[in-house]
Protein backbone atom coordinates (compact mmCIF):
# COMPACT_ATOMS: atom_id res chain seq x y z
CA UNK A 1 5.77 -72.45 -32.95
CA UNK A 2 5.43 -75.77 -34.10
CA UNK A 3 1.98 -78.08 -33.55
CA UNK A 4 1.31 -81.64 -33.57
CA UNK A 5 -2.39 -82.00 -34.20
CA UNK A 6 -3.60 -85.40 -32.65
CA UNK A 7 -7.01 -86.70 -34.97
CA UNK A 8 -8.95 -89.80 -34.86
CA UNK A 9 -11.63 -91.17 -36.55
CA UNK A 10 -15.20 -90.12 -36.02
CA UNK A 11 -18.57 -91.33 -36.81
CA UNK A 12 -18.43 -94.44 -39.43
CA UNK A 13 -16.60 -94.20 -42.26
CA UNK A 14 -19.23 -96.92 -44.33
CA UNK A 15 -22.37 -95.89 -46.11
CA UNK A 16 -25.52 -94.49 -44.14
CA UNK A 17 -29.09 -94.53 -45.33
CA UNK A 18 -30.78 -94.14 -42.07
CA UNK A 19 -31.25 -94.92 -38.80
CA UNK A 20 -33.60 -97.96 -39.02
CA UNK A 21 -31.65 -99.31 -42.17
CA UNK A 22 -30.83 -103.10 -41.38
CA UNK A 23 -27.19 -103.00 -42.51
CA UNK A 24 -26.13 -99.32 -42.95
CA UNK A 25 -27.64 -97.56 -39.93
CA UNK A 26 -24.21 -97.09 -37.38
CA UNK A 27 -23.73 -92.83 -38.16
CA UNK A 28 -24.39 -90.29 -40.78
CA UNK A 29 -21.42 -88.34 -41.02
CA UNK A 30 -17.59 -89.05 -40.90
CA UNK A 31 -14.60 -87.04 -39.95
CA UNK A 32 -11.36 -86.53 -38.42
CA UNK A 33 -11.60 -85.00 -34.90
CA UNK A 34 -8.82 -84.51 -31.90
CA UNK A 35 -7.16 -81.91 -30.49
CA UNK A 36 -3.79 -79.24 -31.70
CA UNK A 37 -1.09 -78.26 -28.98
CA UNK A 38 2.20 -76.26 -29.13
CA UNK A 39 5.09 -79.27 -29.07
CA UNK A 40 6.11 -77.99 -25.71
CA UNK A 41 2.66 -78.44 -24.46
CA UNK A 42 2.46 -82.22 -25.13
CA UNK A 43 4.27 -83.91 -22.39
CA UNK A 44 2.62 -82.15 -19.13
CA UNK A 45 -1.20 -82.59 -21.58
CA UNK A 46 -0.16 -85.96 -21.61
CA UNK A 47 0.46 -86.47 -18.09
CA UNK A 48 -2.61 -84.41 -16.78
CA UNK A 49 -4.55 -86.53 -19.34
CA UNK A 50 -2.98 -89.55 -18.11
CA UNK A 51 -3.83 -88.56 -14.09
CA UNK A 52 -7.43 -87.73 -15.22
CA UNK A 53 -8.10 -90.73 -16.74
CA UNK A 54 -6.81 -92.75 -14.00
CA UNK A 55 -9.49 -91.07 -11.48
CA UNK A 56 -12.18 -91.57 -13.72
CA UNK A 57 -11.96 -94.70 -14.73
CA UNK A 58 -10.25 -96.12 -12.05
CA UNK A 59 -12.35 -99.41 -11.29
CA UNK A 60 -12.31 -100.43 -15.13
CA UNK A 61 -8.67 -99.69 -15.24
CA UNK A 62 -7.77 -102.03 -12.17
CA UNK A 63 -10.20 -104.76 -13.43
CA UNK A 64 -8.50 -105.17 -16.74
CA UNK A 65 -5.22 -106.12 -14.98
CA UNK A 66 -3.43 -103.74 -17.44
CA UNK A 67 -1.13 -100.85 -16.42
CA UNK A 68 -3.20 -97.86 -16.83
CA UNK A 69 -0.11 -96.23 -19.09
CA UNK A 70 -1.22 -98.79 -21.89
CA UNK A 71 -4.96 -99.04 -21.17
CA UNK A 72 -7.16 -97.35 -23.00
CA UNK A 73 -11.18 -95.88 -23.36
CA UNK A 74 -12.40 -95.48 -26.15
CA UNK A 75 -14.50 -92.11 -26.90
CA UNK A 76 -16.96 -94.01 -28.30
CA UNK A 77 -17.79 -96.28 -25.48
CA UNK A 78 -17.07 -93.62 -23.42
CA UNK A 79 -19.53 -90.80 -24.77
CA UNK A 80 -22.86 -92.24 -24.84
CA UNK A 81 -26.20 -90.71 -23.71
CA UNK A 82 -26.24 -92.72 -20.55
CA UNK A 83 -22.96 -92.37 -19.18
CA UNK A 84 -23.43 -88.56 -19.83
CA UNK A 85 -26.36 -88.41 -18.35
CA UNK A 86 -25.84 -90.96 -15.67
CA UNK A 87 -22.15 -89.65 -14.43
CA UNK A 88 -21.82 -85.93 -13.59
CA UNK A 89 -18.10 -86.95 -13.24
CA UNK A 90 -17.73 -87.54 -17.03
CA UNK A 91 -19.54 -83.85 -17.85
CA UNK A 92 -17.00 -82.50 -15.33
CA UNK A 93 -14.03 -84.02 -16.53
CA UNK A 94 -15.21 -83.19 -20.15
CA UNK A 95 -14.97 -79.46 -19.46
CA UNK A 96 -11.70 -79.78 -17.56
CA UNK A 97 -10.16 -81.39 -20.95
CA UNK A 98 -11.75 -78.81 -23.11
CA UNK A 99 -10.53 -75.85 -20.62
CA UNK A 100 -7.16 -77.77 -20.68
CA UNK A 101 -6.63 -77.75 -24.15
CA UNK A 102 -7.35 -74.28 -24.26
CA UNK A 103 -4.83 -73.36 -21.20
CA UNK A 104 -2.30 -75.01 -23.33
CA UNK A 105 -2.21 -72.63 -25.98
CA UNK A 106 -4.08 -75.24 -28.08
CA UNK A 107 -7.08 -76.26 -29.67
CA UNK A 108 -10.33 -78.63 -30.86
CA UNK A 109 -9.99 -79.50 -34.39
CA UNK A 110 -12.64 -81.50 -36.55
CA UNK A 111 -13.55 -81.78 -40.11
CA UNK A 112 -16.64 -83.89 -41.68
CA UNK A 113 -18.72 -84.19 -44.16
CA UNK A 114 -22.38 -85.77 -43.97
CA UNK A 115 -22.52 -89.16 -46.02
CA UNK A 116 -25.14 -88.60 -49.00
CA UNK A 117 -23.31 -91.26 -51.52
CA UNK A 118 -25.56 -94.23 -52.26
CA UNK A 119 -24.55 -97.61 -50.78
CA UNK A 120 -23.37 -99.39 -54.19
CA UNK A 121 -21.34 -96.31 -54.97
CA UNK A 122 -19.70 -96.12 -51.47
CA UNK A 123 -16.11 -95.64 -51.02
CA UNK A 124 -14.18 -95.97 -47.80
CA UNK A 125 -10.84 -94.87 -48.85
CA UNK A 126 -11.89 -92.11 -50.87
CA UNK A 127 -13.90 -90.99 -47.94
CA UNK A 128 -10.87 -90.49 -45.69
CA UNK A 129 -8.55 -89.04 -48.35
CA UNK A 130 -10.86 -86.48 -48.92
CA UNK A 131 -11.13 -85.93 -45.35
CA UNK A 132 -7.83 -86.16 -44.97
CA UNK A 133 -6.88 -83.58 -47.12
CA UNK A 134 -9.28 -80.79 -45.58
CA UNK A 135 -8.13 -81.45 -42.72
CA UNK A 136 -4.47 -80.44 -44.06
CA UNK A 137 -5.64 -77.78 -45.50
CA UNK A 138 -7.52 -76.12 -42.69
CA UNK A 139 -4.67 -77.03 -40.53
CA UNK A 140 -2.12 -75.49 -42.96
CA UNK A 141 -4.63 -72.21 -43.30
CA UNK A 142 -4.40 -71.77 -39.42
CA UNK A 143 -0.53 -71.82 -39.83
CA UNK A 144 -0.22 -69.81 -42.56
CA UNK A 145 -1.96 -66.98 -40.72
CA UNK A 146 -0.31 -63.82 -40.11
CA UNK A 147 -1.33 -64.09 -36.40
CA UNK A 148 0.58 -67.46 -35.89
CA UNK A 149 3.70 -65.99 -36.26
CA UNK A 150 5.22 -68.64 -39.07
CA UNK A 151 3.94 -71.80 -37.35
CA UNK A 152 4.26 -74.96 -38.61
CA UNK A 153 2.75 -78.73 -37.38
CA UNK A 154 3.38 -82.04 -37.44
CA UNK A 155 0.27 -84.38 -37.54
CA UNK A 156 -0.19 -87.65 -35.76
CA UNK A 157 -3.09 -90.26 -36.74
CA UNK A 158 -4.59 -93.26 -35.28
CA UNK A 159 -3.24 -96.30 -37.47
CA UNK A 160 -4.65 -97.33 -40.20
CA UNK A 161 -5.10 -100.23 -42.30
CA UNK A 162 -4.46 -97.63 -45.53
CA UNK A 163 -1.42 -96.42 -44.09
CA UNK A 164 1.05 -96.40 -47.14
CA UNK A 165 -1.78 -94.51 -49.61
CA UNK A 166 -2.98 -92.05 -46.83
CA UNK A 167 0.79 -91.18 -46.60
CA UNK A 168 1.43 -90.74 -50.41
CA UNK A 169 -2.09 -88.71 -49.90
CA UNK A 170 -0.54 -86.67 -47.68
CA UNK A 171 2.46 -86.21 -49.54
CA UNK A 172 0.71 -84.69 -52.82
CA UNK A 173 -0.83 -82.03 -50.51
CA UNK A 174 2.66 -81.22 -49.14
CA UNK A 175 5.15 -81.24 -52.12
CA UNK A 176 2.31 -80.94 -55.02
CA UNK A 177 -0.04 -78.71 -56.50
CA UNK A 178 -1.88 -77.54 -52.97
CA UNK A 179 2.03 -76.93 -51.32
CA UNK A 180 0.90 -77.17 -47.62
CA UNK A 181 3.83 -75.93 -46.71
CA UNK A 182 3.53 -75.85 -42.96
CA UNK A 183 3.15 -79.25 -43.06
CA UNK A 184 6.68 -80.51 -41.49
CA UNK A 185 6.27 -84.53 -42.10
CA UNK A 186 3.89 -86.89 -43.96
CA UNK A 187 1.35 -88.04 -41.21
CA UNK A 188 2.98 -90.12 -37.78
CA UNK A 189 0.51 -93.18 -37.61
CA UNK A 190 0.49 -94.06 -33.49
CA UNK A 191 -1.01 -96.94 -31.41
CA UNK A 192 -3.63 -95.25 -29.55
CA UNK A 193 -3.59 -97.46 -26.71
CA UNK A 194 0.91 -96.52 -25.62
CA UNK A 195 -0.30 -92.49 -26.70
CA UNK A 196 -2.03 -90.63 -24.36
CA UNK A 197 -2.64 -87.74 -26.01
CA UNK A 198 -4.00 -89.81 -29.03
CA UNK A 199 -6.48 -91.50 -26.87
CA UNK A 200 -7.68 -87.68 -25.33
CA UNK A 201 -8.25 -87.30 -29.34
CA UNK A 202 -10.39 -90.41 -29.26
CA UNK A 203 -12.31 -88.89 -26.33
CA UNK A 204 -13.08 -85.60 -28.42
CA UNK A 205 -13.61 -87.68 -31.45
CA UNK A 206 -16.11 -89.64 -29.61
CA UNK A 207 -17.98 -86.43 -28.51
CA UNK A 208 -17.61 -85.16 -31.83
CA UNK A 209 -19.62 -87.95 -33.91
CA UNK A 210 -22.26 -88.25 -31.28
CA UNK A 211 -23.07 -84.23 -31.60
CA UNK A 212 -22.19 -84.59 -35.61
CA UNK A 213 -24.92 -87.18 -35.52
CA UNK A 214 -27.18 -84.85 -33.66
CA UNK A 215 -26.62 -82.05 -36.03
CA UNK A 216 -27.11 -83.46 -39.31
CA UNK A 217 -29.67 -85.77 -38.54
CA UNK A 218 -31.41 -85.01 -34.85
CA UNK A 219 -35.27 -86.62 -35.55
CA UNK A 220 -32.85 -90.09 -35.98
CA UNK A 221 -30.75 -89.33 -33.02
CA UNK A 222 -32.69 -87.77 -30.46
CA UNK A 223 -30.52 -89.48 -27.56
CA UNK A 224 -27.34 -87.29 -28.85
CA UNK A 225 -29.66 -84.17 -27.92
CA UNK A 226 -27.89 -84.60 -23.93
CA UNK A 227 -24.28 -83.45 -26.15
CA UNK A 228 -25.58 -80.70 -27.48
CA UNK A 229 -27.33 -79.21 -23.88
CA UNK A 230 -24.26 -79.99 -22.38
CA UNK A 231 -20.98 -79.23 -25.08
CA UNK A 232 -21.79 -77.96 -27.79
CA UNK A 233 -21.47 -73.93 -26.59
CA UNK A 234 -18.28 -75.10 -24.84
CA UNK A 235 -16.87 -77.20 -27.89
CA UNK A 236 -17.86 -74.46 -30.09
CA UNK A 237 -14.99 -71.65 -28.28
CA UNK A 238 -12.21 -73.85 -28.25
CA UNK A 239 -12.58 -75.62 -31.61
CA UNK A 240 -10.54 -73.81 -34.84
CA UNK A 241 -11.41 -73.57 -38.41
CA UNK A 242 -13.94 -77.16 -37.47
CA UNK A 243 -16.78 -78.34 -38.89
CA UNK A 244 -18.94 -80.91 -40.87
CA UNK A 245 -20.09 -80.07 -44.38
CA UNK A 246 -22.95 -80.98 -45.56
């Protein structure tokens, strides 16, 4: 079986100190977050996706004057403590596309690590390689399992402005010293907005950061407490090998 595993940013990848902070105050942790499915999966996931969204979001969709197959929502806009709490339609829908995923024969993925580095010593790129690199790892682990049955997966990111070194990055873990070997391909880099299975991994990376922020620091986020009541016992049986390190 082969995978594509769909990831997109989550959190903020700049320095934190804390919540009140005047300049670095937007998230404390950072991570890659989406959703895995079997390649033969992708096309109806990306059509149900597609219809879902549609319904949902329906009056934004028409008042942008876009078609709705190259409109997007971001997760982060999407997944805040009002609309959750404000739109039972959202929680709904939210357990429909977890449930989905998991009727697929796929699953949640996310990987993270709380931001401790001090502000002057901050760096963004390094950040995401090292992120970048568990999540290959993890991803590689899951394929590499006996119970897999010799899978292998393909992975598909949200561009990037670091493209070319995230790809050499990528390219180390495949052909050097770590030999993720169920790694088909260097990393796809896709414009969310024409993908519709890379915006469904905005969606879960936007759920993602606001229960990330929750967990690691909750007395600053209080708000995110709504994601946990709500997704976090559902998140928690369909996600694989996910977390955010401390």
């Amino acid at each position: 079986m082969t995978y594509i595993a769909y990831l997109d940013e989550f959190g903020h990848i700049g320095p934190y100190i804390c919540r009140k902070d005047k300049k670095h105050n937007d998230s404390p942790v950072f991570g890659l977050a989406g959703l895995v499915l079997p390649i033969s999966e992708v096309r109806r996931f990306g059509t149900w996706f597609y219809q879902r969204k549609c319904d949902l979001l329906d009056f934004e969709i028409k008042r942008s004057g876009k078609h709705p197959a190259i409109w997007e929502k971001k997760g982060a806009s999407l997944y805040t403590a009002k609309n959750v709490s404000k739109y039972s339609e959202l929680r709904k829908l939210t357990f429909r596309l977890l449930n989905k995923i998991q009727n697929s024969s796929g699953f949640v993925f996310y990987v993270g690590i709380t931001k401790t580095t001090a502000s002057e010593l901050h760096d963004p790129n390094k950040l995401y390689k090292t992120i970048l690199r568990e999540a290959i790892k993890r991803l590689d682990q899951h394929c590499s399992d006996e119970y897999t049955d010799g899978a292998d997966f393909l992975l598909a990111l949200d561009e990037h402005d670091q493209r070319s070194s995230l790809v050499t990055e990528a390219s180390i873990s495949m052909y050097g010293d770590s030999r993720r070997r169920t790694l088909v391909e260097p990393p796809f880099q896709l414009e969310s907005h024409r993908y519709q299975t890379m915006q469904a991994a905005d969606w879960i990376a936007g759920l993602v950061g606001r229960l990330g922020a929750s967990w690691k620091a909750p007395e600053e986020f209080p708000e995110n407490c709504i994601f946990r009541n709500y997704f976090e016992h559902r998140l928690s049986q369909v996600a694989i090998r996910s977390g955010i390190r401390d």
